[in-house]
C-alpha atoms as a PDB file:
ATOM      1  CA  UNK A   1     -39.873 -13.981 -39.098  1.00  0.00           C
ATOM      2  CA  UNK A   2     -38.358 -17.494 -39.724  1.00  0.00           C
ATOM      3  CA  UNK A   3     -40.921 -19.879 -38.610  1.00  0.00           C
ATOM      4  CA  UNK A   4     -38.152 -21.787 -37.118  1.00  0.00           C
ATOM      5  CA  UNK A   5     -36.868 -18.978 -34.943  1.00  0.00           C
ATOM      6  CA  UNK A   6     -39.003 -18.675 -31.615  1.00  0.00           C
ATOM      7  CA  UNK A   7     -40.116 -15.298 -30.165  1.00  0.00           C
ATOM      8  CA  UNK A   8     -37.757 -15.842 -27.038  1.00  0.00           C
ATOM      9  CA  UNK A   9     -34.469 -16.037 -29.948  1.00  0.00           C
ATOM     10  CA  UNK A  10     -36.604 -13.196 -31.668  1.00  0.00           C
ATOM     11  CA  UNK A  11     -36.140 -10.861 -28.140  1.00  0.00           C
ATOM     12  CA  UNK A  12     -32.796 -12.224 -27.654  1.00  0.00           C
ATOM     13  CA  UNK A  13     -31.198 -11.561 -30.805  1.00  0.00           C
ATOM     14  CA  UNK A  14     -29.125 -13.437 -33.487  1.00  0.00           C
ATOM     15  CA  UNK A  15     -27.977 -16.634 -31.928  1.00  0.00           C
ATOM     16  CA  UNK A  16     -24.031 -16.273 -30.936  1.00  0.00           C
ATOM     17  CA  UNK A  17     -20.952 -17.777 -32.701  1.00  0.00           C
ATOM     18  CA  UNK A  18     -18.578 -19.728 -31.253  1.00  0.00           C
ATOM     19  CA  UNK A  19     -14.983 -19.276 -31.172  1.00  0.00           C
ATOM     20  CA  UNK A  20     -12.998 -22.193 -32.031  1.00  0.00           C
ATOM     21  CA  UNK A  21      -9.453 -21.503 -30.748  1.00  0.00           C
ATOM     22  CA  UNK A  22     -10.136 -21.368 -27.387  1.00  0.00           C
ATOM     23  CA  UNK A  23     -11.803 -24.044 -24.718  1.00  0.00           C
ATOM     24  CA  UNK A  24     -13.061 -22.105 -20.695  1.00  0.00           C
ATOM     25  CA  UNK A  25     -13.154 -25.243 -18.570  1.00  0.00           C
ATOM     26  CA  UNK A  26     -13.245 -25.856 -14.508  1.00  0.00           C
ATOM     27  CA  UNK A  27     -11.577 -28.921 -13.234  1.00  0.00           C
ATOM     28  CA  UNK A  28     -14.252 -28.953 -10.017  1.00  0.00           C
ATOM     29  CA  UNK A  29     -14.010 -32.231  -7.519  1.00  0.00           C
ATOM     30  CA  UNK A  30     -13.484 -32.834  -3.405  1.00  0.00           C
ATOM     31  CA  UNK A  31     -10.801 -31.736  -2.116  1.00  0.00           C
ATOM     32  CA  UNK A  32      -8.207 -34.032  -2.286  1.00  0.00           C
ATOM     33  CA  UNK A  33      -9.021 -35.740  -5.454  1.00  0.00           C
ATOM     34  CA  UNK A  34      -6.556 -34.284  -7.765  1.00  0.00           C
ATOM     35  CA  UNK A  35      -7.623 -31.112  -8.972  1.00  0.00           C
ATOM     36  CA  UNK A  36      -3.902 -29.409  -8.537  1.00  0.00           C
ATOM     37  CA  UNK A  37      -1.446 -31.675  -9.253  1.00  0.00           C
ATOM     38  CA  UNK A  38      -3.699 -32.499 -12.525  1.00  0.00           C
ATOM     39  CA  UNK A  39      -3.271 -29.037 -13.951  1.00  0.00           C
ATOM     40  CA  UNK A  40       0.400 -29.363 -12.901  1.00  0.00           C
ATOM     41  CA  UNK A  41       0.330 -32.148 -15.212  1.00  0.00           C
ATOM     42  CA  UNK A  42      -0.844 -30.418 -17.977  1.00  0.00           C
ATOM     43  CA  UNK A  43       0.738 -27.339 -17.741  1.00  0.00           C
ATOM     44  CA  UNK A  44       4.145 -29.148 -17.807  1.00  0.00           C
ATOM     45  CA  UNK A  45       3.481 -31.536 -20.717  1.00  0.00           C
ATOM     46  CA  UNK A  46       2.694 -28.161 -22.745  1.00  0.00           C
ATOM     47  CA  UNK A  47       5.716 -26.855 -22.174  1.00  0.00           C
ATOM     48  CA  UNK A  48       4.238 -24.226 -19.279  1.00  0.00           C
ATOM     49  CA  UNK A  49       7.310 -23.983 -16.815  1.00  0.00           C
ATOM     50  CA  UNK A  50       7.093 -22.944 -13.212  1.00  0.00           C
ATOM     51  CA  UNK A  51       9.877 -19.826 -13.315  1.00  0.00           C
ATOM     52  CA  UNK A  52      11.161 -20.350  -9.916  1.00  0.00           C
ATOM     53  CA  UNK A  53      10.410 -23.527  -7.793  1.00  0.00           C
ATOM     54  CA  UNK A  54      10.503 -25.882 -10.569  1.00  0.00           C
ATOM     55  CA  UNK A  55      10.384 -28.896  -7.961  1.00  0.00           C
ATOM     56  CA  UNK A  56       8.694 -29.399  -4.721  1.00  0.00           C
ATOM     57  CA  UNK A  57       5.726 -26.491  -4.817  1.00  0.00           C
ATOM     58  CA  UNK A  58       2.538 -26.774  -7.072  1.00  0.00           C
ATOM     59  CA  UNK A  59       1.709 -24.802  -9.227  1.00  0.00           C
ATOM     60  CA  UNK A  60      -1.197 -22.884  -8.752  1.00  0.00           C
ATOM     61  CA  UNK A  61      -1.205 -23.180  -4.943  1.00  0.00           C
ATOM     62  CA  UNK A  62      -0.066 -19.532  -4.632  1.00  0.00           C
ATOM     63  CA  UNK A  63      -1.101 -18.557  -1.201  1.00  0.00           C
ATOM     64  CA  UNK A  64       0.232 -19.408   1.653  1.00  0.00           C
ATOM     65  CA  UNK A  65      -2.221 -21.252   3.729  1.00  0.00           C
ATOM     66  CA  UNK A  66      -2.574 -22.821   0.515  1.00  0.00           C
ATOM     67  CA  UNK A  67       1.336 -24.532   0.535  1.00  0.00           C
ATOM     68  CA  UNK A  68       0.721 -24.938   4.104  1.00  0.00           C
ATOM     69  CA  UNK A  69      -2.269 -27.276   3.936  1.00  0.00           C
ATOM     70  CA  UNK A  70      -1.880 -28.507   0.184  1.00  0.00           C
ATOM     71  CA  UNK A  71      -5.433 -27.550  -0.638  1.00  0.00           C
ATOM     72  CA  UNK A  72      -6.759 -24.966  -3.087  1.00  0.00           C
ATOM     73  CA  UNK A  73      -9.188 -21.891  -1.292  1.00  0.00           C
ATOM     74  CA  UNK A  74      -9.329 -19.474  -4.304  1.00  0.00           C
ATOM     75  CA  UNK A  75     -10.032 -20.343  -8.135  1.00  0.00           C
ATOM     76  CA  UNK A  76      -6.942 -19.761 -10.539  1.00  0.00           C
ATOM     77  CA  UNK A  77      -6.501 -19.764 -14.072  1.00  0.00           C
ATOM     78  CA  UNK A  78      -3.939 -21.538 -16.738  1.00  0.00           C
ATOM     79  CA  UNK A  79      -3.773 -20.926 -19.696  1.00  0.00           C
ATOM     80  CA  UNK A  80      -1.807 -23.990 -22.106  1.00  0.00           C
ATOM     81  CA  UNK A  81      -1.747 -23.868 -26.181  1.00  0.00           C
ATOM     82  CA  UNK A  82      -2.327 -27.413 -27.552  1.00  0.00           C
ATOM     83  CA  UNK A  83      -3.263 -28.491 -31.253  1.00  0.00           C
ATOM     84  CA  UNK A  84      -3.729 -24.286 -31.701  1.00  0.00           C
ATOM     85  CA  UNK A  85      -6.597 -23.637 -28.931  1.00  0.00           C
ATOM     86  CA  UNK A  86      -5.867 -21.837 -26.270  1.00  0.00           C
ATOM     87  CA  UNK A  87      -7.228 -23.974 -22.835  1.00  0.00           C
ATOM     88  CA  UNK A  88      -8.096 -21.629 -20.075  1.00  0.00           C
ATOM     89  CA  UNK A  89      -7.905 -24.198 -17.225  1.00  0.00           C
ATOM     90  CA  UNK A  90      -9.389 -22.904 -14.073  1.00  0.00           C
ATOM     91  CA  UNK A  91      -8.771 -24.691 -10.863  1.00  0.00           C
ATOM     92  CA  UNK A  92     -11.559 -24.495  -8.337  1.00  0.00           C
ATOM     93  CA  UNK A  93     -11.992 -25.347  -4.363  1.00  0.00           C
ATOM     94  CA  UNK A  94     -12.468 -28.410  -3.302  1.00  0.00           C
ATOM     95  CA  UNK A  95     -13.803 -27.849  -0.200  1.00  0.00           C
ATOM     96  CA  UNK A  96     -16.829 -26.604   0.903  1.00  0.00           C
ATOM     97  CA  UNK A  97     -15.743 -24.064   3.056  1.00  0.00           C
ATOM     98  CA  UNK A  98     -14.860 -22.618  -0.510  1.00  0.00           C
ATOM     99  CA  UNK A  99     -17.836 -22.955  -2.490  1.00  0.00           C
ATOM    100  CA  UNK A 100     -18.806 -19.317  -3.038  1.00  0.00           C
ATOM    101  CA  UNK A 101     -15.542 -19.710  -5.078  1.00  0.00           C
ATOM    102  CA  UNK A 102     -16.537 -22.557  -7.319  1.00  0.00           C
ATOM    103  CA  UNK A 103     -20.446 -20.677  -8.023  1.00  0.00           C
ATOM    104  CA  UNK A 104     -18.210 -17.752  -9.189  1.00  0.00           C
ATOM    105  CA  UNK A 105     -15.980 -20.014 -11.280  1.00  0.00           C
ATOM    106  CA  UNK A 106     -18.733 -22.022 -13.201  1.00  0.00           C
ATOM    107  CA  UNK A 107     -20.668 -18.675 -14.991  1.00  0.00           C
ATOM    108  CA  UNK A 108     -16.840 -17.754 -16.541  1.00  0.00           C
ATOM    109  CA  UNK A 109     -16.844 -21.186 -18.229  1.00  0.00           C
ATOM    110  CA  UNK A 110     -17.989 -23.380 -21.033  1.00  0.00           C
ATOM    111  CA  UNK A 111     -17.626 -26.976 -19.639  1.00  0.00           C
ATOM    112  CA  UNK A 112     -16.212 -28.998 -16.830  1.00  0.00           C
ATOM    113  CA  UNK A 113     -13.775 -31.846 -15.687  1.00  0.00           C
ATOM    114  CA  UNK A 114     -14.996 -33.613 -12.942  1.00  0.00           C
ATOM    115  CA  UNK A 115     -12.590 -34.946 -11.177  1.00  0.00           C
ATOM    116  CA  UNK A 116     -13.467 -37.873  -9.108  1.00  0.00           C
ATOM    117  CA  UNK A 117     -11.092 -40.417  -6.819  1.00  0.00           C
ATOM    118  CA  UNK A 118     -10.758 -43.925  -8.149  1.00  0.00           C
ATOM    119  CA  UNK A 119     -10.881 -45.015  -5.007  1.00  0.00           C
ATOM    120  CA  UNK A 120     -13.261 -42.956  -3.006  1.00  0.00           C
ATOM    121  CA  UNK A 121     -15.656 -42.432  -5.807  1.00  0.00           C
ATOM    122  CA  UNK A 122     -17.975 -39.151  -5.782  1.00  0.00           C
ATOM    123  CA  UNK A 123     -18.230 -37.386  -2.287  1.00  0.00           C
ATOM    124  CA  UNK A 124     -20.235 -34.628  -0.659  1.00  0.00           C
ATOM    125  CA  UNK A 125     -18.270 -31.676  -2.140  1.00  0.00           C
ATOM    126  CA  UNK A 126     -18.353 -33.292  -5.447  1.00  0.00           C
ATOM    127  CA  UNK A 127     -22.450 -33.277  -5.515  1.00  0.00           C
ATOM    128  CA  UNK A 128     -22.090 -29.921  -4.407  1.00  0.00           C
ATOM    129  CA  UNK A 129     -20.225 -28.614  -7.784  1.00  0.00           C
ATOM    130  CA  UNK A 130     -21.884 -31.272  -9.962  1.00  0.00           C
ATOM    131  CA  UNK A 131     -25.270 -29.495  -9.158  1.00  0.00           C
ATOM    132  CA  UNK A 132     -24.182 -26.228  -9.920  1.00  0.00           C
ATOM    133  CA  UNK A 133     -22.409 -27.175 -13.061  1.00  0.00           C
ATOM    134  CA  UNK A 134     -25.564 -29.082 -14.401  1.00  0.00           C
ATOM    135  CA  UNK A 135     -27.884 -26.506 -13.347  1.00  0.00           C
ATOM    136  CA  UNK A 136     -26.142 -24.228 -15.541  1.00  0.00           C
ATOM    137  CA  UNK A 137     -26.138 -26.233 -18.461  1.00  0.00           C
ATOM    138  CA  UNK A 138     -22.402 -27.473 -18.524  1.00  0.00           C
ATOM    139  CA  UNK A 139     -21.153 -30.132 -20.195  1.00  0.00           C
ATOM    140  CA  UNK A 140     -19.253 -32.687 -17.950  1.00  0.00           C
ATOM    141  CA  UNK A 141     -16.148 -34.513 -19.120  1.00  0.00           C
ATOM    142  CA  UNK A 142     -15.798 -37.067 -16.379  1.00  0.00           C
ATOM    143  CA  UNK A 143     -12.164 -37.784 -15.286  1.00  0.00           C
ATOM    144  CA  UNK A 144     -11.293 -40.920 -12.927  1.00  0.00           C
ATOM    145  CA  UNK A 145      -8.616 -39.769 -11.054  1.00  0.00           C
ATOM    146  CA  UNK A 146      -5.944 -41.950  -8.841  1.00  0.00           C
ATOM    147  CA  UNK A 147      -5.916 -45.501 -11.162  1.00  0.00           C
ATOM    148  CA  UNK A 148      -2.433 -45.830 -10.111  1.00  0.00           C
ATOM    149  CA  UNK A 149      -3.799 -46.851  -6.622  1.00  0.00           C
ATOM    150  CA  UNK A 150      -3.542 -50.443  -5.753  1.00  0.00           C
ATOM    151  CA  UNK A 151      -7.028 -50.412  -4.413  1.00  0.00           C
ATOM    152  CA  UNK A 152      -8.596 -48.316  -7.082  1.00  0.00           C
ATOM    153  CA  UNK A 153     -12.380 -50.193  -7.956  1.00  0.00           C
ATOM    154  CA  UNK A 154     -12.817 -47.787 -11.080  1.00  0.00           C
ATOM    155  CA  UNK A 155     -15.975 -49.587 -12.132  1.00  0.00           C
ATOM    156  CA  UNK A 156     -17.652 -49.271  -9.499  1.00  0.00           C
ATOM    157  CA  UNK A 157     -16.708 -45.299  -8.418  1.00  0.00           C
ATOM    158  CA  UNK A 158     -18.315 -44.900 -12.541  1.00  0.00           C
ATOM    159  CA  UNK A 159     -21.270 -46.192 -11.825  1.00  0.00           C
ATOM    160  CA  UNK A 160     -21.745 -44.420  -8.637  1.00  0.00           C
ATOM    161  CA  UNK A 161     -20.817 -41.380 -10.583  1.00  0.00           C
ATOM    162  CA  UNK A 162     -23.174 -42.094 -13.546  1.00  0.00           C
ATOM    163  CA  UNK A 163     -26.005 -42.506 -10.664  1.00  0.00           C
ATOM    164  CA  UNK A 164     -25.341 -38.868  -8.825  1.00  0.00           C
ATOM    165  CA  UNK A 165     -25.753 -37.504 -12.197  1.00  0.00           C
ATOM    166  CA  UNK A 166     -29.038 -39.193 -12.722  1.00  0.00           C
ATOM    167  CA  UNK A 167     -29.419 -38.194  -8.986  1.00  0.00           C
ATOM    168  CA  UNK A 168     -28.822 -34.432  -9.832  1.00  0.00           C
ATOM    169  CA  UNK A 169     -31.245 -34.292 -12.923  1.00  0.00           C
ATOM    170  CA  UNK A 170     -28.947 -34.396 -15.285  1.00  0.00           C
ATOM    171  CA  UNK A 171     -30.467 -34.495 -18.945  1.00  0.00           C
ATOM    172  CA  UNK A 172     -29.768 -36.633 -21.394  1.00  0.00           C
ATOM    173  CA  UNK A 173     -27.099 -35.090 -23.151  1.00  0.00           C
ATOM    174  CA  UNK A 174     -25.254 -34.755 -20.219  1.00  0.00           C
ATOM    175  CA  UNK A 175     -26.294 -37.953 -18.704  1.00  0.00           C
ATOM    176  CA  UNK A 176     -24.016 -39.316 -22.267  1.00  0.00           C
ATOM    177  CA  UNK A 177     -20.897 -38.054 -20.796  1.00  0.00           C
ATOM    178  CA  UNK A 178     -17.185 -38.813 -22.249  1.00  0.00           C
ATOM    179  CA  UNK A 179     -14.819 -40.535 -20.091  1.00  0.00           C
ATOM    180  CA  UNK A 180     -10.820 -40.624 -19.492  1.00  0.00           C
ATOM    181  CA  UNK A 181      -8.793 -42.412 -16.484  1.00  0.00           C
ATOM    182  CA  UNK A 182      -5.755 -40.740 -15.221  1.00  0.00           C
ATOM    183  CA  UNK A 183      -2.630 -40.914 -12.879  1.00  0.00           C
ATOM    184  CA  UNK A 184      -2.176 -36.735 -12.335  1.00  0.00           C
ATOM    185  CA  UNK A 185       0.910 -38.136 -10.196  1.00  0.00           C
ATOM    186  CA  UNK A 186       2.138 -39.776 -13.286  1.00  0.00           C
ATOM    187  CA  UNK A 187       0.805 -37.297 -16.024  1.00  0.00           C
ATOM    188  CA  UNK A 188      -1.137 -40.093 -18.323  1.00  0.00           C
ATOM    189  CA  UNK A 189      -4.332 -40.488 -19.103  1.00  0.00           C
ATOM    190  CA  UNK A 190      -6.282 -43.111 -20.920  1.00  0.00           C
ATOM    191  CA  UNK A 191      -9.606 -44.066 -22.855  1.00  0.00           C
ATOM    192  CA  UNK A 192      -9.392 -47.152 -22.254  1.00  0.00           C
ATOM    193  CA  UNK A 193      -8.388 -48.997 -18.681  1.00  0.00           C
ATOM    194  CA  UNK A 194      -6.716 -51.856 -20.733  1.00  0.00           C
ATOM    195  CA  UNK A 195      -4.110 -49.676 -22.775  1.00  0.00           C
ATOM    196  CA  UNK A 196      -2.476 -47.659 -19.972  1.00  0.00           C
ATOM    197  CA  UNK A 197      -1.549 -43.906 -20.854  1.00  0.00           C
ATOM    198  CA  UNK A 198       1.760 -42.943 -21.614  1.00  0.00           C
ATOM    199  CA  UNK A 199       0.839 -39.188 -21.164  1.00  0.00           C
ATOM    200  CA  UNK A 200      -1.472 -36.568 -20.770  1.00  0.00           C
ATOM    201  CA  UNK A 201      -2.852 -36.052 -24.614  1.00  0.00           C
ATOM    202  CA  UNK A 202      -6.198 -37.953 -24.223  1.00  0.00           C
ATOM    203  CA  UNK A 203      -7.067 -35.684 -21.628  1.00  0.00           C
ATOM    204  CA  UNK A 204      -6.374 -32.791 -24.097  1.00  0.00           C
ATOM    205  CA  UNK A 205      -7.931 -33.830 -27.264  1.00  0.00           C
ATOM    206  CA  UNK A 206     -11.099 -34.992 -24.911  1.00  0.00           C
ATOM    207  CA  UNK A 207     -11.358 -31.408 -24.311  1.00  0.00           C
ATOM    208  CA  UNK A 208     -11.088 -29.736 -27.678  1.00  0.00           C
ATOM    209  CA  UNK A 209     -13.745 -32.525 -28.840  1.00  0.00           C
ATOM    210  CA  UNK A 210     -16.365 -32.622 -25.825  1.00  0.00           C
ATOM    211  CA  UNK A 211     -16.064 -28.869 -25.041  1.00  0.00           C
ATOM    212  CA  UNK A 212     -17.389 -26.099 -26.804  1.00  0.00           C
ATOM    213  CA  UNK A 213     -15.849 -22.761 -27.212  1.00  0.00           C
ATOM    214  CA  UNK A 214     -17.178 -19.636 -25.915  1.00  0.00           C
ATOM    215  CA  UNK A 215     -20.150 -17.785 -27.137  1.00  0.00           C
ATOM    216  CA  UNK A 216     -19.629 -14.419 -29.006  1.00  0.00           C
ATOM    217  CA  UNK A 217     -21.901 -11.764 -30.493  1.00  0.00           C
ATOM    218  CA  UNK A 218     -19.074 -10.375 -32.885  1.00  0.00           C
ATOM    219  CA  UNK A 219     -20.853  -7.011 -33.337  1.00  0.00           C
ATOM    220  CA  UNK A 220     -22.260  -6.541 -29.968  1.00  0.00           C
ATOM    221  CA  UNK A 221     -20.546  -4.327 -27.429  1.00  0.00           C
ATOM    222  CA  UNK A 222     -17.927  -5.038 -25.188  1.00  0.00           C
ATOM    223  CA  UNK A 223     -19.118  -7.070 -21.719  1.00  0.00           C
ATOM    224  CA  UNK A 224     -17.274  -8.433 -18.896  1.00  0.00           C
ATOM    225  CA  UNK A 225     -18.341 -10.563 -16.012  1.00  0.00           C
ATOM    226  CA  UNK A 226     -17.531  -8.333 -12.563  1.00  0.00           C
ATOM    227  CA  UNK A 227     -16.473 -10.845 -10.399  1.00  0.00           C
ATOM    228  CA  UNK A 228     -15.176  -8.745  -7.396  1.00  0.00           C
ATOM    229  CA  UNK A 229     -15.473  -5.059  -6.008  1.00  0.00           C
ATOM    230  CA  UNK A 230     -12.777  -3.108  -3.864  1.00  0.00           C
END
């Protein structure tokens, strides 16, 4: 045995690969932050078209009580091409009422966006889905939401954020997350607050570089998550 392999990767077996052409990733937040008319964003700016509706309905609010209330009660997945990955972008509940939903969501997926107000900064809901997603070893890219608000206070809703994570137990390497600013209304998104966006690419590339792909074990049979029974 490699005296660098432990007996626990001994049991286990070979360590997986990774695939590198696609990116799982939850956009998780309160409800009301953003979460939808985000992934409207960047389903449009890839060149994903609504086939009916194209104005006035979002996109992944499918269900009726969901148009009705303009909040999101059961996770959905997108699925946009960029640079050659393939994003699987899976929009979660906001609210808590919902949270079985999000707990489901979180095992499917390599990473999250966090999705946090500019204004309000992070709020019960959004501890509620950070925990989960740090308990389970996600990586978090952390997306400030709303700057396009006249009484945004960015600064200050990042450090509150940066102190629920220490709050949560976050470890170090997720403690060192990677930031980007956003108007979802507007479709941009920035690195940097003093060189607005012009569109929704920095939010893309941050995912491809901050995200790993899935796990694999090539050779290893076939295995699917059951998420549901009839």
């Amino acid at each position: 045995m490699d005296p660098h392999t432990t007996l626990d990767q001994t049991l286990r077996g070979p360590l997986p690969d990774r695939r590198n052409d696609i990116r799982n990733i939850a956009i998780i937040a309160h409800v009301d932050h953003g979460k939808t008319t985000l992934v409207d964003a960047l389903l449009r700016q890839t060149h994903v078209h609504r086939k009916i509706n194209e104005m006035g309905e979002r996109i992944l609010d499918t269900m009726d009580q969901e148009r009705e209330r303009g909040i999101t009660i059961r996770a959905k997945n997108a699925s946009v091409t960029y640079k050659g990955v393939k994003i699987n972008l899976v929009d979660t509940p906001g609210h808590a009422d919902f949270g079985g939903e999000v707990e489901r969501t979180l095992r499917m997926v390599d990473g999250v966006l966090l999705l946090v107000d500019a204004k309000e900064g992070p709020k019960p809901q959004t501890t509620f889905v950070l925990r989960k997603a740090l308990a389970l070893g996600h990586r978090a890219i952390v997306v400030i939401n709303k700057i396009d608000r006249p009484d945004a206070v960015t600064d200050d809703v990042l450090n509150r954020t940066f102190d629920l994570f220490v709050h949560l137990g976050a470890t170090d390497t997720q403690l060192d997350f990677p930031i980007v600013y956003t108007s979802a209304i507007n479709g941009t998104a920035t690195l940097n607050l003093n060189k607005p966006g012009t569109d929704i690419a920095p939010l893309l590339d941050a995912i491809l570089e901050q995200i790993p792909g899935p796990a694999i074990h090539a050779d290893a049979p076939l295995q699917i998550l059951v998420l549901a029974l009839a």
